[in-house]
PDB file of N, CA and C in Angstrom:
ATOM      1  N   UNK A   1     105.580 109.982 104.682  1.00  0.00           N
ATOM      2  CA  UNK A   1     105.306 108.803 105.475  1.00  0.00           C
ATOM      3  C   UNK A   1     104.084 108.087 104.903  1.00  0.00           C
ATOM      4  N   UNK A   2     103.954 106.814 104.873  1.00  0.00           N
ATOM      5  CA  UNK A   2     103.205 106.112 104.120  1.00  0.00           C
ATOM      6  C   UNK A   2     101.845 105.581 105.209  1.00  0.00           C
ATOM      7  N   UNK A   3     100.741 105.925 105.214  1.00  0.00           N
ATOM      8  CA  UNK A   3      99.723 105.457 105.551  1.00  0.00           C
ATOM      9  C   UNK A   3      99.429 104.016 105.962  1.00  0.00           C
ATOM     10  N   UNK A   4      99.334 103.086 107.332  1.00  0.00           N
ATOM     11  CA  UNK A   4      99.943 102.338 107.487  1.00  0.00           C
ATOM     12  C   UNK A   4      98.287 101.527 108.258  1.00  0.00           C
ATOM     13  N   UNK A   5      98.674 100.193 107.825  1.00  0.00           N
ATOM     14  CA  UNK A   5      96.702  99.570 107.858  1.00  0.00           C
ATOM     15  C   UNK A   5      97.571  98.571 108.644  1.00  0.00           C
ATOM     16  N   UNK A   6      96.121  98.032 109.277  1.00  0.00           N
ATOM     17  CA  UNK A   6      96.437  96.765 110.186  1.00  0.00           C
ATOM     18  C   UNK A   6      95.432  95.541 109.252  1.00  0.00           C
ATOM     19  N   UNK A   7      96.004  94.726 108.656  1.00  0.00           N
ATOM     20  CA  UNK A   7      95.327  93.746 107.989  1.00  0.00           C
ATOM     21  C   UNK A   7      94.979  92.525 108.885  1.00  0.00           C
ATOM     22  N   UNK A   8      93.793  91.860 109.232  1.00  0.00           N
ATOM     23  CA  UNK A   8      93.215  91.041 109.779  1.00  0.00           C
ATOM     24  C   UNK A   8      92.693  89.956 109.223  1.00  0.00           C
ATOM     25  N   UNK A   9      93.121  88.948 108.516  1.00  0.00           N
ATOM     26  CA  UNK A   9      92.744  87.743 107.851  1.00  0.00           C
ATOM     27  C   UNK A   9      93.215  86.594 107.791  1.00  0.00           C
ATOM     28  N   UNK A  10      92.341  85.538 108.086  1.00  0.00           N
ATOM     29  CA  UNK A  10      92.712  84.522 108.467  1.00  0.00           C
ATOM     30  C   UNK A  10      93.203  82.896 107.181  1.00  0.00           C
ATOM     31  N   UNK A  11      92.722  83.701 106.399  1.00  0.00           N
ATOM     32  CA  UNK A  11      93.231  83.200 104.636  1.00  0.00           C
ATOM     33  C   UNK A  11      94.661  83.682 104.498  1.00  0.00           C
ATOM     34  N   UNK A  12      95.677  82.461 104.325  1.00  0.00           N
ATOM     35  CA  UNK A  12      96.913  83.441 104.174  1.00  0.00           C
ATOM     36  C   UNK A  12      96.885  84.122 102.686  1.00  0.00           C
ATOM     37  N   UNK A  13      96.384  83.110 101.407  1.00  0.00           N
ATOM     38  CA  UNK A  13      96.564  83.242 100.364  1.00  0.00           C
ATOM     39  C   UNK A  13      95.717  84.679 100.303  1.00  0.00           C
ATOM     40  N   UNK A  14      94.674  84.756 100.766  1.00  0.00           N
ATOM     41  CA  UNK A  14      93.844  85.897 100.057  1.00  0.00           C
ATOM     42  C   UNK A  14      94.680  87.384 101.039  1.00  0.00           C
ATOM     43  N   UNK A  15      95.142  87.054 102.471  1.00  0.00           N
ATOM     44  CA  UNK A  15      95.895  88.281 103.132  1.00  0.00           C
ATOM     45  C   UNK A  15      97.148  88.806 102.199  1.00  0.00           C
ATOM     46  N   UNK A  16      97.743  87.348 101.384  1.00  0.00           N
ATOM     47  CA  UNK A  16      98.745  87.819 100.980  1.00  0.00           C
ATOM     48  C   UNK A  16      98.476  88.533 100.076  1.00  0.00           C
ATOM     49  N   UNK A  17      97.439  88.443  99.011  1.00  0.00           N
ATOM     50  CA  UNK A  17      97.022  89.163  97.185  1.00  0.00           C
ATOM     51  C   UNK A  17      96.721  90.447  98.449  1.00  0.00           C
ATOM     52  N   UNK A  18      95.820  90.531  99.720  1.00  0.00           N
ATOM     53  CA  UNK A  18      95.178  91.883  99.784  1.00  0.00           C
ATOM     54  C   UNK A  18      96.352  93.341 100.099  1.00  0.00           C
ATOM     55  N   UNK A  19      97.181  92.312 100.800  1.00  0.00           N
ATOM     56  CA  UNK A  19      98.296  92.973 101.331  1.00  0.00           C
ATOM     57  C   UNK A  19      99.507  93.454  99.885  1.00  0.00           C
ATOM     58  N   UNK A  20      99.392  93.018  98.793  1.00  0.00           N
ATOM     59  CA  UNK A  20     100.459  93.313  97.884  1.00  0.00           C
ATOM     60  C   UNK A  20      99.730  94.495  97.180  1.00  0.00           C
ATOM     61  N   UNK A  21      98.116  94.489  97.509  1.00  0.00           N
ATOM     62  CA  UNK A  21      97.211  95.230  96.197  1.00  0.00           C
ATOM     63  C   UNK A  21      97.886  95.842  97.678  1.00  0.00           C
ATOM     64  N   UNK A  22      97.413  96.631  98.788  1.00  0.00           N
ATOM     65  CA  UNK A  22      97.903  97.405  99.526  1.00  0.00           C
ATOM     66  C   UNK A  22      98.938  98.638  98.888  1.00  0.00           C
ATOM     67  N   UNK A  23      99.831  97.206  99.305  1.00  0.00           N
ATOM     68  CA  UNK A  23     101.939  98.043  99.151  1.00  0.00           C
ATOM     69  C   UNK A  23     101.820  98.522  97.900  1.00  0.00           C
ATOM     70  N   UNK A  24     100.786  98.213  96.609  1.00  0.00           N
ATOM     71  CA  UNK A  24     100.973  98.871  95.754  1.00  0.00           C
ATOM     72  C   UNK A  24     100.289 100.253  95.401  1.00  0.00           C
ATOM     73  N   UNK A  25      99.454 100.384  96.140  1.00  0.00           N
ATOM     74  CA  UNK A  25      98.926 101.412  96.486  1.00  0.00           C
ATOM     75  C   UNK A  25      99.412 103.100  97.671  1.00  0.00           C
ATOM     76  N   UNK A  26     100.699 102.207  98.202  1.00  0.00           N
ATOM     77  CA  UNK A  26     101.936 102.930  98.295  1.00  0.00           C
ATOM     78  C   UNK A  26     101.113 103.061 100.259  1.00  0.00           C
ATOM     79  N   UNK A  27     100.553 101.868 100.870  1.00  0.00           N
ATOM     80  CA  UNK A  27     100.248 101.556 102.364  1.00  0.00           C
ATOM     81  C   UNK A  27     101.469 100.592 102.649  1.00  0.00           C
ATOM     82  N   UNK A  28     101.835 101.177 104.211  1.00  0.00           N
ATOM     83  CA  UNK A  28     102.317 100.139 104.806  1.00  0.00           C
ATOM     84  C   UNK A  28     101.492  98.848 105.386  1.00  0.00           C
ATOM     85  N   UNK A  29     101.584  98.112 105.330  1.00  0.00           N
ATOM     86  CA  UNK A  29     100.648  97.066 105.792  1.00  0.00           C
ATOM     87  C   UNK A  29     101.443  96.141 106.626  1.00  0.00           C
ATOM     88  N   UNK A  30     100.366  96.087 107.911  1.00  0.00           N
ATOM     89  CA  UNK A  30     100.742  94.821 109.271  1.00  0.00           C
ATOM     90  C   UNK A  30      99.735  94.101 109.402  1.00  0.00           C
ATOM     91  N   UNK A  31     100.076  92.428 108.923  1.00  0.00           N
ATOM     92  CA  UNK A  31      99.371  91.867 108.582  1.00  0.00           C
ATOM     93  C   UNK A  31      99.089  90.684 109.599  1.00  0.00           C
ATOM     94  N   UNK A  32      97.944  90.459 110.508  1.00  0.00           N
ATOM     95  CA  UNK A  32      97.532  89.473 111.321  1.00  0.00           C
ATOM     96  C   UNK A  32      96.606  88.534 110.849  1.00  0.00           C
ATOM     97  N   UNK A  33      96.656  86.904 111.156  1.00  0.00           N
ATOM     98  CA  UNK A  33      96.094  86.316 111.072  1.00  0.00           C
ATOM     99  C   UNK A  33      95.022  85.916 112.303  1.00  0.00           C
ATOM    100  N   UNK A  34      94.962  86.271 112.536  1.00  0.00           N
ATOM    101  CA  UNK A  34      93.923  86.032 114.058  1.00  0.00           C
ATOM    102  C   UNK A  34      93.737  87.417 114.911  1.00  0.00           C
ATOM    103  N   UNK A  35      92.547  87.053 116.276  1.00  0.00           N
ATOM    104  CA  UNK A  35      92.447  88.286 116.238  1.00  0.00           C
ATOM    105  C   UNK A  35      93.525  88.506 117.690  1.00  0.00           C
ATOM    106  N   UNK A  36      93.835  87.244 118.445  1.00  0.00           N
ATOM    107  CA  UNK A  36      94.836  87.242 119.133  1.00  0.00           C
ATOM    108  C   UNK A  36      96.315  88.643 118.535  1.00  0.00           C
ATOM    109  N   UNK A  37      96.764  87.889 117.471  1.00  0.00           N
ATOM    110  CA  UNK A  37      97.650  88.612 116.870  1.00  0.00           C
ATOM    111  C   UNK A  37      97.531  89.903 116.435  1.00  0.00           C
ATOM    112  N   UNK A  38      96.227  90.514 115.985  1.00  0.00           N
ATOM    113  CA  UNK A  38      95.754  91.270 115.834  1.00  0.00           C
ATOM    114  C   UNK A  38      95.778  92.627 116.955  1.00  0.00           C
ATOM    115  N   UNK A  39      95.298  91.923 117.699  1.00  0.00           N
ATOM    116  CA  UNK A  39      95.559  92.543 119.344  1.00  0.00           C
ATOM    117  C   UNK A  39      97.233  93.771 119.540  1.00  0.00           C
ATOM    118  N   UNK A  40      97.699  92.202 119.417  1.00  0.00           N
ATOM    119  CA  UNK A  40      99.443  92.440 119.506  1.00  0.00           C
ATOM    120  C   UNK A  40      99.618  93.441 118.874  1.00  0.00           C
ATOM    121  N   UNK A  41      99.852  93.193 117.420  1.00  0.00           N
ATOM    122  CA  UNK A  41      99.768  94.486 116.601  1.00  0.00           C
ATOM    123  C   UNK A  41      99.615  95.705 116.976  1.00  0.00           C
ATOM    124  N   UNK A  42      98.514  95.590 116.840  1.00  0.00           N
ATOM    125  CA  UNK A  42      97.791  97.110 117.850  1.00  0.00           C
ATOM    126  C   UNK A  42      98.171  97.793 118.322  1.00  0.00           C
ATOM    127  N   UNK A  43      98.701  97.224 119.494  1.00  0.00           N
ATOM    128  CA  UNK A  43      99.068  97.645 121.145  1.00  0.00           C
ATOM    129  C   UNK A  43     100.619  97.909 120.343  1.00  0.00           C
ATOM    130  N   UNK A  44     101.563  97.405 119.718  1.00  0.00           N
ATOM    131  CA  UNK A  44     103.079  97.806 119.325  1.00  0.00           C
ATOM    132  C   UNK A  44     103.094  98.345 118.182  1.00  0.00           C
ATOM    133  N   UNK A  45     102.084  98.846 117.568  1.00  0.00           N
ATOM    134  CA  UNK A  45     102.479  99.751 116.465  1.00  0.00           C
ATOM    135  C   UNK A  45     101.633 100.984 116.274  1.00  0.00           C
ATOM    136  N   UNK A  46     101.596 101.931 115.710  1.00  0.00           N
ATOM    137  CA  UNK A  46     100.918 103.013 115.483  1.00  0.00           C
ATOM    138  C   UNK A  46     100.525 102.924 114.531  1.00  0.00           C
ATOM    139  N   UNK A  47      99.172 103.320 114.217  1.00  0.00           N
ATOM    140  CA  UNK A  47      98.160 103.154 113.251  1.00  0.00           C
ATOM    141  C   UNK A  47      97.551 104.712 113.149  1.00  0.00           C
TER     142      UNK A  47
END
């Protein structure tokens, strides 16, 4: 099972490069732009 991050950034361009260096590093990554969304996340996924 793959180690799984909650990404928080409000840059899509730079969430997107941080989130691919991530997946290549063999993390699942859930990626929020705000901290609203962030929240969400949270609360429906396991970390």
């Amino acid at each position: 099972m793959n180690k799984k991050i909650l990404l928080v950034e409000d840059d899509e361009a730079l969430g997107i490069a941080i989130e691919f260096s991530l997946r290549n590093e063999g993390y699942e990554v859930i990626r929020a732009s705000s901290v609203k969304e962030a929240k969400h996340q949270f609360v429906h996924n396991t970390f």
